[in-house]
Structures are given as C-alpha cells and as structure tokens.
Protein backbone atom coordinates (compact mmCIF):
# COMPACT_ATOMS: atom_id res chain seq x y z
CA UNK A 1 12.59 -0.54 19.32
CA UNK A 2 13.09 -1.54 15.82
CA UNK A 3 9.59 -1.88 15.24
CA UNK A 4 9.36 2.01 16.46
CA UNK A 5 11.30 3.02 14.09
CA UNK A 6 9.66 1.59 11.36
CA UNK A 7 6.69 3.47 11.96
CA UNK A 8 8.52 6.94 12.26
CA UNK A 9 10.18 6.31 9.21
CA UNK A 10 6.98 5.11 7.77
CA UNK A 11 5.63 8.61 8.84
CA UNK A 12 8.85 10.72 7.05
CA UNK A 13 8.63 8.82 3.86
CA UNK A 14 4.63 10.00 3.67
CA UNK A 15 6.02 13.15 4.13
CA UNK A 16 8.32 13.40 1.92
CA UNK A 17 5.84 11.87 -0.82
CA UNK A 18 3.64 15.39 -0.16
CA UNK A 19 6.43 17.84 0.96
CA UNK A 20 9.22 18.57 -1.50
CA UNK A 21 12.49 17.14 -0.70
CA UNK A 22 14.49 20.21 -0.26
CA UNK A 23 11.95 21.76 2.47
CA UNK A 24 11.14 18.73 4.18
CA UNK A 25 15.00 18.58 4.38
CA UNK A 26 15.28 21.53 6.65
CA UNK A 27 12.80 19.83 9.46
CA UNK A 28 14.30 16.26 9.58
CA UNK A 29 17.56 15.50 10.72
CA UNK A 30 19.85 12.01 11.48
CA UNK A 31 23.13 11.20 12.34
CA UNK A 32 25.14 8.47 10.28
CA UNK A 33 27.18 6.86 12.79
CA UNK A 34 28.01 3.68 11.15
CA UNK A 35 29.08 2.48 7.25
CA UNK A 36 25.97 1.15 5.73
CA UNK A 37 25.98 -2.27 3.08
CA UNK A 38 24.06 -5.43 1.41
CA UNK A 39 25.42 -6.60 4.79
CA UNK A 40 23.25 -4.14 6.55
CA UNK A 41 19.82 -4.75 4.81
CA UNK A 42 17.02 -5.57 7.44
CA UNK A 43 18.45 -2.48 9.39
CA UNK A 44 16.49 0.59 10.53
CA UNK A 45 19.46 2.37 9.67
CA UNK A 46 18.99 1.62 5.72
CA UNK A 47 15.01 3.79 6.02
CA UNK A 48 17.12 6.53 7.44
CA UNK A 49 19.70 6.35 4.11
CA UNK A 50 15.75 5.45 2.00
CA UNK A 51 14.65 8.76 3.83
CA UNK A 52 18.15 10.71 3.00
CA UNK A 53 17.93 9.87 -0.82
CA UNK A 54 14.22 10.86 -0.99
CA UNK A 55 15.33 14.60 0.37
CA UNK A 56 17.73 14.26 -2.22
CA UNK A 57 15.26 13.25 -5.25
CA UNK A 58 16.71 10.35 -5.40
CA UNK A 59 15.06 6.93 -5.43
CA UNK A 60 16.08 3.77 -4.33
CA UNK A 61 13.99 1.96 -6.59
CA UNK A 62 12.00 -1.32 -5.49
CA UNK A 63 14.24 -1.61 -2.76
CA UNK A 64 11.77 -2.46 0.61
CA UNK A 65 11.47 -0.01 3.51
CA UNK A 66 14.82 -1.56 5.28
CA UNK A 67 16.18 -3.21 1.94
CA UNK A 68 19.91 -2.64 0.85
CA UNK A 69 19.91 -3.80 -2.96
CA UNK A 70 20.16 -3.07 -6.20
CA UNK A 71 17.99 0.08 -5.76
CA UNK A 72 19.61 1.17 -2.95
CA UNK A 73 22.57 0.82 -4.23
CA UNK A 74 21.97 2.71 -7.40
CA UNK A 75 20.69 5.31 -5.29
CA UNK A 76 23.85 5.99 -3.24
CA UNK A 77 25.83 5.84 -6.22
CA UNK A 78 23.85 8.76 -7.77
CA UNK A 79 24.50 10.38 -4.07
CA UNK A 80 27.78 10.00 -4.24
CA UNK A 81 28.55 11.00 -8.26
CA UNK A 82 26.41 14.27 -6.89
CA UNK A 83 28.73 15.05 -4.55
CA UNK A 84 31.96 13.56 -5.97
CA UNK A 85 34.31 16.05 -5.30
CA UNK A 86 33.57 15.56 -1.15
CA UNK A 87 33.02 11.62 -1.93
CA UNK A 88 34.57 9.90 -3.99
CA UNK A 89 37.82 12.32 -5.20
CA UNK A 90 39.67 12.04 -1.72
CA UNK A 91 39.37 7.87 -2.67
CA UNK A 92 40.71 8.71 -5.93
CA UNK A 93 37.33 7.49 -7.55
CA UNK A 94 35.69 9.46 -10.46
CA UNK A 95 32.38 6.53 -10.49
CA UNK A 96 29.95 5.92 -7.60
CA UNK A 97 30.87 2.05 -5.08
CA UNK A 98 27.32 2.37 -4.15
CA UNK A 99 28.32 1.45 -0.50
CA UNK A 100 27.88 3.88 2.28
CA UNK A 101 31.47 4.00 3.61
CA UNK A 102 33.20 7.42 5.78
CA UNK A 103 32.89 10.07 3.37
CA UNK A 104 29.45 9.39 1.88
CA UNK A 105 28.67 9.62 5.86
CA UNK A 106 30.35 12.66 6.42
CA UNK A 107 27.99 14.30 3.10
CA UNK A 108 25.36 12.80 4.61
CA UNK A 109 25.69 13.93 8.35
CA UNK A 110 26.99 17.01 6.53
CA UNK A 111 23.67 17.53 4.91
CA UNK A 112 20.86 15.85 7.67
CA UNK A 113 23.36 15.24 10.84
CA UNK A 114 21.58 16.24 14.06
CA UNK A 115 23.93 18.46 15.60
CA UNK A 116 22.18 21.40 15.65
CA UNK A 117 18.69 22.01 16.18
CA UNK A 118 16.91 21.94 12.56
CA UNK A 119 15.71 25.39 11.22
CA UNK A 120 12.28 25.71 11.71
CA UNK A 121 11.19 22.19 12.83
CA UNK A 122 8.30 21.85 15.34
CA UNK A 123 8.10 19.38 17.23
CA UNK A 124 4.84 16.33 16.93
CA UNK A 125 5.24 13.87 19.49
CA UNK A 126 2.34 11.39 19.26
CA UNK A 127 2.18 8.75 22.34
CA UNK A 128 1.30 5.12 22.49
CA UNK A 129 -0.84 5.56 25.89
CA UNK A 130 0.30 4.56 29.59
CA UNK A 131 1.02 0.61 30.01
CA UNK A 132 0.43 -1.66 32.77
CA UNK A 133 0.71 -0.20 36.19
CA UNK A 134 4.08 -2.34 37.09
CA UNK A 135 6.34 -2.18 40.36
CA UNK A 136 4.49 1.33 41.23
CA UNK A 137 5.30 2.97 37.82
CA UNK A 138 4.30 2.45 34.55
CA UNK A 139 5.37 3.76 30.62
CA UNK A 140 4.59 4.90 27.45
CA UNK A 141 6.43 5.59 24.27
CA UNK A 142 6.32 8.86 22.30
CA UNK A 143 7.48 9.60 19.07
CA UNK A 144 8.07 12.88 17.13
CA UNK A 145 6.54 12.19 13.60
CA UNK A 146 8.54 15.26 12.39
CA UNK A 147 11.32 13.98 13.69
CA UNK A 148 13.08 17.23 14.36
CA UNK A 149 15.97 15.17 17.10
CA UNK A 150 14.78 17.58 19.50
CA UNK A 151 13.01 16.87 23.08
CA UNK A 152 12.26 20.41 24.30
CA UNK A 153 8.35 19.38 24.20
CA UNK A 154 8.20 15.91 24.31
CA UNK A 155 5.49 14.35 27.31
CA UNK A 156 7.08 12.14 30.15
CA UNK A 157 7.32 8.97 29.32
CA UNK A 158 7.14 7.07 32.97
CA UNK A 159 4.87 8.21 36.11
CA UNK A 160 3.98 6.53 39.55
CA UNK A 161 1.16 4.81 39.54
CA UNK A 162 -1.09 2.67 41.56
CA UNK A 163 -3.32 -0.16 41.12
CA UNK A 164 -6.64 2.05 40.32
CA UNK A 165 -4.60 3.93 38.07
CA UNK A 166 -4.30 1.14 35.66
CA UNK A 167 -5.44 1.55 32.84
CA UNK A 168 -6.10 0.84 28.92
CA UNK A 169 -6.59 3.71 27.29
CA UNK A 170 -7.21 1.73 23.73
CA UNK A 171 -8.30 6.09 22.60
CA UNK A 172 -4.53 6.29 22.01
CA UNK A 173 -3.97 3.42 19.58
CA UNK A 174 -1.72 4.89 16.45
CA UNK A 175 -2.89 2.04 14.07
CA UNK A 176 -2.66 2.69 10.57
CA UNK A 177 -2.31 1.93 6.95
CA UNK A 178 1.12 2.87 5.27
CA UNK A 179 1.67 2.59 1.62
CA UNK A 180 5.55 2.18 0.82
CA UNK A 181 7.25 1.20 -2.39
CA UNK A 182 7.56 -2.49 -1.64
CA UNK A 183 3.97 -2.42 -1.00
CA UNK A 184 0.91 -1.87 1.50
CA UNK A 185 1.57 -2.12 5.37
CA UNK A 186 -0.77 -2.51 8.55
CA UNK A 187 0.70 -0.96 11.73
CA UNK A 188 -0.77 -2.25 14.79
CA UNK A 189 -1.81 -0.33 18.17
CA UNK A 190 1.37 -1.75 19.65
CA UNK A 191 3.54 -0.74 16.18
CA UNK A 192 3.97 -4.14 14.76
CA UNK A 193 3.99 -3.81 10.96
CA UNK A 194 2.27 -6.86 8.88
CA UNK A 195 2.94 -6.70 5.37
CA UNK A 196 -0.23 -6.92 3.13
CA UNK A 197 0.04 -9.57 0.38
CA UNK A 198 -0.80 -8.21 -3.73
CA UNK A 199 -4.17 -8.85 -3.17
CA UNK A 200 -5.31 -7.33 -0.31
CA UNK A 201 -5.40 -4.15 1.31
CA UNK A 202 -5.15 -2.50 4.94
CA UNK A 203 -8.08 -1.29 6.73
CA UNK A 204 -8.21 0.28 10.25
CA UNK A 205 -11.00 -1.14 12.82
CA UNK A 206 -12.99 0.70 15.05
CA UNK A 207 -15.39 -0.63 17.90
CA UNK A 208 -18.57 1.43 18.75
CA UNK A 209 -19.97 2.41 22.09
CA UNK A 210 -23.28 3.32 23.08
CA UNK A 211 -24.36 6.29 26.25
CA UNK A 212 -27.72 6.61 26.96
CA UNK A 213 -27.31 8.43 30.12
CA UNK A 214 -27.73 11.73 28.81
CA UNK A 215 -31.42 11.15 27.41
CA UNK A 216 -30.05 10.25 24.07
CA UNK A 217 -27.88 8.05 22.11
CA UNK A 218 -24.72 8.84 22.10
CA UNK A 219 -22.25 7.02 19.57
CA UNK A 220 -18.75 6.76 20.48
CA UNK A 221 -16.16 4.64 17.63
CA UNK A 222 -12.88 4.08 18.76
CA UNK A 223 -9.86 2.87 17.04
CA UNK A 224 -8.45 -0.60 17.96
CA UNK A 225 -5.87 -1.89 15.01
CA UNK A 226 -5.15 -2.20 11.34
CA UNK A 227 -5.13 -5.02 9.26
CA UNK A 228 -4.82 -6.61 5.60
CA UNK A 229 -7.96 -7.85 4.12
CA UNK A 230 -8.99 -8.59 0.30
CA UNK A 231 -9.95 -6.15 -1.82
CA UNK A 232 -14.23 -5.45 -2.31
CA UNK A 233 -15.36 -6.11 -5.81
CA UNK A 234 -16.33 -3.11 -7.63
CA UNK A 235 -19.01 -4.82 -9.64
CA UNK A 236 -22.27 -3.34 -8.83
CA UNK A 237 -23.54 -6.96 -8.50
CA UNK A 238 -24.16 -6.89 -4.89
CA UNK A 239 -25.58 -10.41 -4.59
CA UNK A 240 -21.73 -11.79 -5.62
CA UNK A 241 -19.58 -11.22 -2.12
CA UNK A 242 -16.94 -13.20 -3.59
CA UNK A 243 -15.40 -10.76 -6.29
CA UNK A 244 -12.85 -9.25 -5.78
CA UNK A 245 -10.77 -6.16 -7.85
CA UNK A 246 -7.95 -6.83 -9.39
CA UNK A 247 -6.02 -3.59 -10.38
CA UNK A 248 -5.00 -3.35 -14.00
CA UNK A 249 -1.96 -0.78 -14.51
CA UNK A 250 -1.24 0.70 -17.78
CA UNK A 251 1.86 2.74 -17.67
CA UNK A 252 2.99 5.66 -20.03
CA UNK A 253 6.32 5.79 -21.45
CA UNK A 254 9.71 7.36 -19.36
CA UNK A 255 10.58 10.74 -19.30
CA UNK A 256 13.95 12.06 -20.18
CA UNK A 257 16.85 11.65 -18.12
CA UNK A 258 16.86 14.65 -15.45
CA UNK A 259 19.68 14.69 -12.07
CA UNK A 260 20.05 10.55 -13.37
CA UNK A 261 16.44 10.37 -12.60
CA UNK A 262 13.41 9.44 -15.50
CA UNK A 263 9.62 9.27 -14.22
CA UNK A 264 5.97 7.55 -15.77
CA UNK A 265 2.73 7.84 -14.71
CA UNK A 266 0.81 4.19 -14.13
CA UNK A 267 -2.88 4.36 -13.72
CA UNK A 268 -5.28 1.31 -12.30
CA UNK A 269 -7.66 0.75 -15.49
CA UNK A 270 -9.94 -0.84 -12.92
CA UNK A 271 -9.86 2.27 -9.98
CA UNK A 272 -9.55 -0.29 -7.44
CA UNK A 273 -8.27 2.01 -5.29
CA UNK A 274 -5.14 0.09 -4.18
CA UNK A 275 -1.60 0.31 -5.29
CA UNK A 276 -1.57 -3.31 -5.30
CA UNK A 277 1.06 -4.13 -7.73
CA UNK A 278 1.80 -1.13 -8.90
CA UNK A 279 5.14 -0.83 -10.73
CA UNK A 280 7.86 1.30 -9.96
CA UNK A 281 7.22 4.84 -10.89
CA UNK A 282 11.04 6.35 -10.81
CA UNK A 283 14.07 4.83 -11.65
CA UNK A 284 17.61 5.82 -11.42
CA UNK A 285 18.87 6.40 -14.85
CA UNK A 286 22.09 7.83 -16.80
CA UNK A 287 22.63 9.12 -20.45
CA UNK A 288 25.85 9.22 -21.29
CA UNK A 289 27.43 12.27 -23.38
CA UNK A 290 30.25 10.26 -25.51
CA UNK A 291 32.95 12.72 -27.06
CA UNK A 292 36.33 11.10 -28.66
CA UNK A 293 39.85 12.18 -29.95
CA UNK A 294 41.45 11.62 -33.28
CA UNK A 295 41.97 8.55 -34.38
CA UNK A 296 45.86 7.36 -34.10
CA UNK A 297 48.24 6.22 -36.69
CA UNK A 298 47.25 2.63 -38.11
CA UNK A 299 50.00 -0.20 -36.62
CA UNK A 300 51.76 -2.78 -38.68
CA UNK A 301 48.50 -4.89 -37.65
CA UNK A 302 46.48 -2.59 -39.86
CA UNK A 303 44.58 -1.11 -36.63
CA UNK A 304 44.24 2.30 -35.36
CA UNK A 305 42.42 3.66 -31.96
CA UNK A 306 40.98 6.30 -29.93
CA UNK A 307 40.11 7.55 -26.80
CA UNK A 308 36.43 7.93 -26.06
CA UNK A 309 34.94 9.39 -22.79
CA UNK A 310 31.72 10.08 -21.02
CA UNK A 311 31.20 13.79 -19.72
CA UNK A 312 28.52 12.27 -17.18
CA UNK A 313 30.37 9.49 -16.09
CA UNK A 314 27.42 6.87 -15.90
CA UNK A 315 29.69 4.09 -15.56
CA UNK A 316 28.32 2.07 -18.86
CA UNK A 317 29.49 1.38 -22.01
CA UNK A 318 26.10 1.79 -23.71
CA UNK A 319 25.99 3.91 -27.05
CA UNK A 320 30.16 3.92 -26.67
CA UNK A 321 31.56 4.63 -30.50
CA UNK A 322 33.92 2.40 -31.86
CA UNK A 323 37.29 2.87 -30.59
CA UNK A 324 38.93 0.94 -32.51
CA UNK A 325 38.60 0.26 -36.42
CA UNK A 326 40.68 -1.87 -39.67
CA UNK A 327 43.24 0.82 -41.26
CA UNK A 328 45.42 0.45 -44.11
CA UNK A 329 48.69 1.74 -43.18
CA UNK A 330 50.42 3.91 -45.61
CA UNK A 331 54.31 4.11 -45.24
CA UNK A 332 56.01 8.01 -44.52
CA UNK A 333 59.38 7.82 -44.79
CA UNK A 334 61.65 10.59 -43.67
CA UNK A 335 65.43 11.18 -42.97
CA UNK A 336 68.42 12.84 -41.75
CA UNK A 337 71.32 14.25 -43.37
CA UNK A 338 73.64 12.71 -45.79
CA UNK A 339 77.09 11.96 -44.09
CA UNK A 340 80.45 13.10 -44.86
CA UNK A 341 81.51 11.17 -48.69
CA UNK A 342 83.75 8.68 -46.97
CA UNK A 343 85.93 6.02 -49.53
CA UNK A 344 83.06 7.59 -52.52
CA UNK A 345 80.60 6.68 -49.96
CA UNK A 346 77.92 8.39 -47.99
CA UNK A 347 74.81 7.73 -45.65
CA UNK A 348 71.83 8.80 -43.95
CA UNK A 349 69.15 6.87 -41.09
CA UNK A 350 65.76 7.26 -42.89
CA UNK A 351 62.92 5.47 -40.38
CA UNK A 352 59.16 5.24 -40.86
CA UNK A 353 57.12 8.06 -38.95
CA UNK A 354 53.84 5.80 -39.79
CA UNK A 355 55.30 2.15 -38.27
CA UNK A 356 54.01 0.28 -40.85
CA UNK A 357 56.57 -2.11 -40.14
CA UNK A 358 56.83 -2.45 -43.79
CA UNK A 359 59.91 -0.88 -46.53
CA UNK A 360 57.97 -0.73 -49.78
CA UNK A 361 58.72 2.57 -49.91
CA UNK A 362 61.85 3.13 -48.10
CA UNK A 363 64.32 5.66 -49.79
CA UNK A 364 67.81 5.05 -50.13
CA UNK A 365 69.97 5.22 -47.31
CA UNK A 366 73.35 5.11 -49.15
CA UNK A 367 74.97 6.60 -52.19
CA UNK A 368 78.37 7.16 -54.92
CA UNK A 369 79.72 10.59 -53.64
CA UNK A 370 82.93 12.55 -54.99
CA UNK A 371 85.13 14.01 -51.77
CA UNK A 372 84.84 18.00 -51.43
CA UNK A 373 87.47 18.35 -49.33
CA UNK A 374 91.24 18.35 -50.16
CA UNK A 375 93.31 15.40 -48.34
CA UNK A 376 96.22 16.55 -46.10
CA UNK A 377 98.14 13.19 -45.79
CA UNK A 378 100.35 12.98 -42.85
CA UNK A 379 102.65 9.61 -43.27
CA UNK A 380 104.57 7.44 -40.47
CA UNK A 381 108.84 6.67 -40.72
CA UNK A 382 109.92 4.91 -43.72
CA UNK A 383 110.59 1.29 -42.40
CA UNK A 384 113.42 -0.48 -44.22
CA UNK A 385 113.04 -1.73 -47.55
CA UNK A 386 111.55 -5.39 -47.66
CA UNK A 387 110.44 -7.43 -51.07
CA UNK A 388 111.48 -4.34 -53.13
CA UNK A 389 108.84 -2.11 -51.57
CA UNK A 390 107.72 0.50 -48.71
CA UNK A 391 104.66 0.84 -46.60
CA UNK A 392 104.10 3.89 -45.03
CA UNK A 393 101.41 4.93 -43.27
CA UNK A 394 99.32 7.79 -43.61
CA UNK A 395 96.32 9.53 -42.70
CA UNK A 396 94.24 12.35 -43.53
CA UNK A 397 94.18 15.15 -41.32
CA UNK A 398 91.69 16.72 -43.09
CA UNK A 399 89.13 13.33 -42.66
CA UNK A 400 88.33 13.09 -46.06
CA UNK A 401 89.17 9.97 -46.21
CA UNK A 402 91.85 7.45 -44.75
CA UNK A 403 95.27 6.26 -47.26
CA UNK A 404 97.57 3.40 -46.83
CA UNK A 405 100.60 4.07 -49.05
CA UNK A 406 102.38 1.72 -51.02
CA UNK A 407 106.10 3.06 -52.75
CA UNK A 408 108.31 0.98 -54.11
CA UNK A 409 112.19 1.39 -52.97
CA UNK A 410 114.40 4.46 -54.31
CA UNK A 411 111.34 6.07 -54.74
C-alpha cells in the first residue's frame, strides 16, 4: 500500500511544481490523524506533511520524499511561526519545535483536512489493470492523481471472473519517471519505486508489435516499465559509446529573504538534460530585525546592559548587538531631609541612585546645629539630699532635646 502512496504523492508534488500552491490547495485534501517526528521518517505520512508545506510555499529542503530531517523540520517550524497564534501561543511558545504535535495538526487539517468535499476538484482515477483471475474474482487498484478524497467516480475495483477472462492487460502499466528533490525515481508497472543513482537517469520501455492482417503494417508500442540507466554522452563522437554526461551546475547567488524563504537559479553548463546532482534550489531562511532599549545604569562591576529583541523571531542570535558593554560608573548621590538638631546634632540618609558601590563622593550625612525650639523642662520629685547634691530628672516636652539636672542642696 505504501508503495501506492508513493506514487500518488509522487503525482501531487509534480503538481504542485506547475500549479501554484494556493490553487492546487483548493483540489487536494488530507487528514492528519497522527503527530508526525524524526521518529516517523520512512512514513507515507511525512509526503503528505512534504505535500502540505509545498501548498504552503514552503520547502522542506533536501529532505527525501518520506524523510523527516533537518529540512523538514525547518519547514514545519516556518509552518508553525506562520500560524503562531493557532500553534504555538496556546503552548505558550513564541519560536517554532519543528515537530508536528496536536495543534500544528489541527492548522493543518484546518487548512487540507478532508472533511468536506474540496471546491472544485475533479476527480482522475488512473487504474493498474485487472490481476490474476483468483477464487472466481479478481482486482485492480485505482488511484485519483488529483487526489480530491472523493469516490463519486472512481471504477470498481473487483469483478467475477473466469478462467478465459484472465488476463494481462500490460496497455495499463502506469510506469514512469519522477523527478523529486532527493533525486530521480523509476516507478514500475506494479508501483515499485527504484531510486536512480547521480549518474544515471530513468527511462520508460516500450515493446513493439507488428499486424499485418489488414494489408499493411501496422505498428503497435506498448509500455512495459521504467528504469535507471546511465546517462548518453553528448559528444557528437558517435564511434565512443562509452561517454557519458556529466552535468556541471553553476548556481547564481540567493535572493532576499521573502515569507523565511530565499531562491537561486542553477543551470547544467553541460545541458545534459538530467537533474543529476542538482543542488537545492530553495531554502528556508530568516533575517532577523534586531531593535534594543537603553542601556542601564553601569554596576559596581563597571558593566551595564540591555535588552535586545528580534521582531521576526528567527530563533538565532546572528547579527545580535552587543548587550552588554565596560562602563565607568559615575557616583549620584542624593538625600533626604536633615533631622530635628538633637544634643547640637542633626542627620540625614543620603544613598547612591547610580550603585557604584563606591563613596568618593558621598555628601555629609551629619552636622553642628543650634536648637530652634524653646525647651519646656518638666522635672521628677526631689529625692533626698545625698553627697551634698540633687538629681532630678527632667525632660523636654517640647523634644528639643533631653536634660538631666544636677543642683546642689538648698538650692
């Protein structure tokens, strides 16, 4: 079934190389039904995702057709920064995981799920051809290449059948030659994919008929597979059946950053006529928009920082500014009131509004004062005379300041 699959997908992503992503997007549909990781690479469920980020503009790099890697995952991370608000904010994430976890599902069946018929999508089922007449019945497979997740005209699949019914009908064979981003693929009559190697390239075969019944020659060629062979020189030196081409790309600079996606143009200096080897013509890509505060007060290290953030959010630290930098730190004292002149004295709390964690400069925090305010002493009982003198004690209601009084006796 897998190897089914392959070959639809194999059909969608041609597709979507000719058809622009957003329109293709309104005839092809599939439903997410399971969280997709590194873990899942080698599944047909990763083309669907390839096939999702394609309708998105987005590439998955040199990820192969079933591939969950670095491209891949660079490719649902620009997926789910797109859509962070329904993706990533309910996580409390501002940057892209790059795994395919509930809510980049939910976008995604959101956006492609196949619960409803697809707008305009008409259906183009294609059929292997009838197998082996087997226990009175025999099969076929169909596939709809525009994969609209509809049946309403899709051909039976199984019929009766007898012995004389049995037949090969080799007219039905859907070999071909795909071209994906990992490289060149042949695609057998039965669907089994074989992977060409750099230097070769996929070819369908044919075999030819001949009729003469009609009182002519008639030609009939029909198709029987697909398959990888080496490329045919393109020397003009006929008599050398050994040569073969070997492309030569020469590739022009990126383009600018657009939707975290940059572009170049490779060309085959040789026109082999392969894309054997090409490189990668889109990356993912993110220029970060740095914008930071003031700088803050320099510490009693002699250091002072900032806050610096991207507007795009790429998740690098490339082209960051400095945020932090040497300072000299520069002492600002300031400070409260004086206090009340208490015993000729008075004070005040002064601190540092800089922390230089230094007092060079510190101002004075006491000083002489004369009392404004007139005393209003209040004394305890005379106790008896002792050592020809009297203590008494008084205070000041007033609070100017406090008095111990000291009398000799008769006084």
């Amino acid at each position: 079934m897998k190897i089914k699959l392959f070959i639809i997908v194999a059909g969608l992503f041609l597709s979507l190389l000719i058809v622009p992503g957003i329109i293709y997007a309104q005839s092809w549909c599939h439903t997410f039904n399971t969280n997709l990781g590194t873990g899942e690479s080698g599944s047909i469920e990763v083309a669907y995702l390839h096939v999702a980020l394609l309708a998105q503009n987005i590439s998955y790099g040199n990820d192969g057709l079933t591939d969950y890697s670095t491209g891949t995952i660079a490719g649902v991370t620009a997926f789910q920064e797109r859509y962070a608000s329904e993706i990533l904010a309910p996580w409390g994430l501002t940057h892209g995981t790059g795994y395919t976890g509930t809510t980049t599902r939910a976008k995604l069946n959101q956006l492609y799920g196949c619960s409803t018929t697809p707008s305009g999508c008409t259906e183009q089922w294609q059929c292997t051809g009838w197998g082996s007449c087997y226990n009175g019945s025999q099969t076929q497979t169909c596939t709809d290449y525009n994969f609209c997740g509809t049946t309403v005209n899709k051909p039976a699949t199984s019929r009766s059948c007898s012995s004389s019914t049995n037949t090969n009908n080799t007219n039905t064979c859907q070999a071909t030659c795909i071209t994906q981003l990992d490289g060149v693929y042949a695609i057998s009559c039965s669907g089994s994919p074989t992977k060409c190697s750099s230097n070769q390239t996929c070819e369908q075969t044919f075999s030819t008929s001949y009729d003469y019944s009609s009182g002519y020659v008639q030609t009939t060629q029909t198709l029987t597979g697909a398959h990888c062979t080496y490329s045919s020189s393109n020397n003009n030196n006929s008599n050398n059946t050994n040569n073969t081409c070997t492309t030569d790309w020469d590739c022009g600079s990126w383009s600018a950053c657009v939707n975290k996606q940059q572009t170049k143009t490779c060309t085959d200096l040789n026109n082999c006529g392969t894309t054997t080897n090409k490189p990668a013509e889109s990356q993912y890509c993110c220029e970060s928009d740095w914008s930071c505060g003031n700088w803050g007060i320099c510490s009693a290290y002699g250091q002072q920082t900032r806050i610096c953030t991207d507007a795009n959010s790429c998740g690098i630290t490339t082209g960051k500014p400095e945020t932090t930098q040497s300072c000299t730190c520069t002492e600002n004292w300031q400070c409260g009131s004086w206090s009340s002149c208490y015993n000729s004295q008075q004070t005040r709390f002064c601190y540092d509004v800089n922390h230089c964690g230094t007092t060079l400069y510190k101002l004075y925090t006491k000083q002489s004062c004369t009392p404004t305010c007139s005393p209003n002493y209040v004394c305890s009982q005379q106790p008896a005379c002792k050592n020809n003198q009297i203590q008494s004690y008084c205070y000041d209601t007033n609070q100017c300041f406090a008095l111990t009084d000291f009398r000799y006796c008769g006084q």
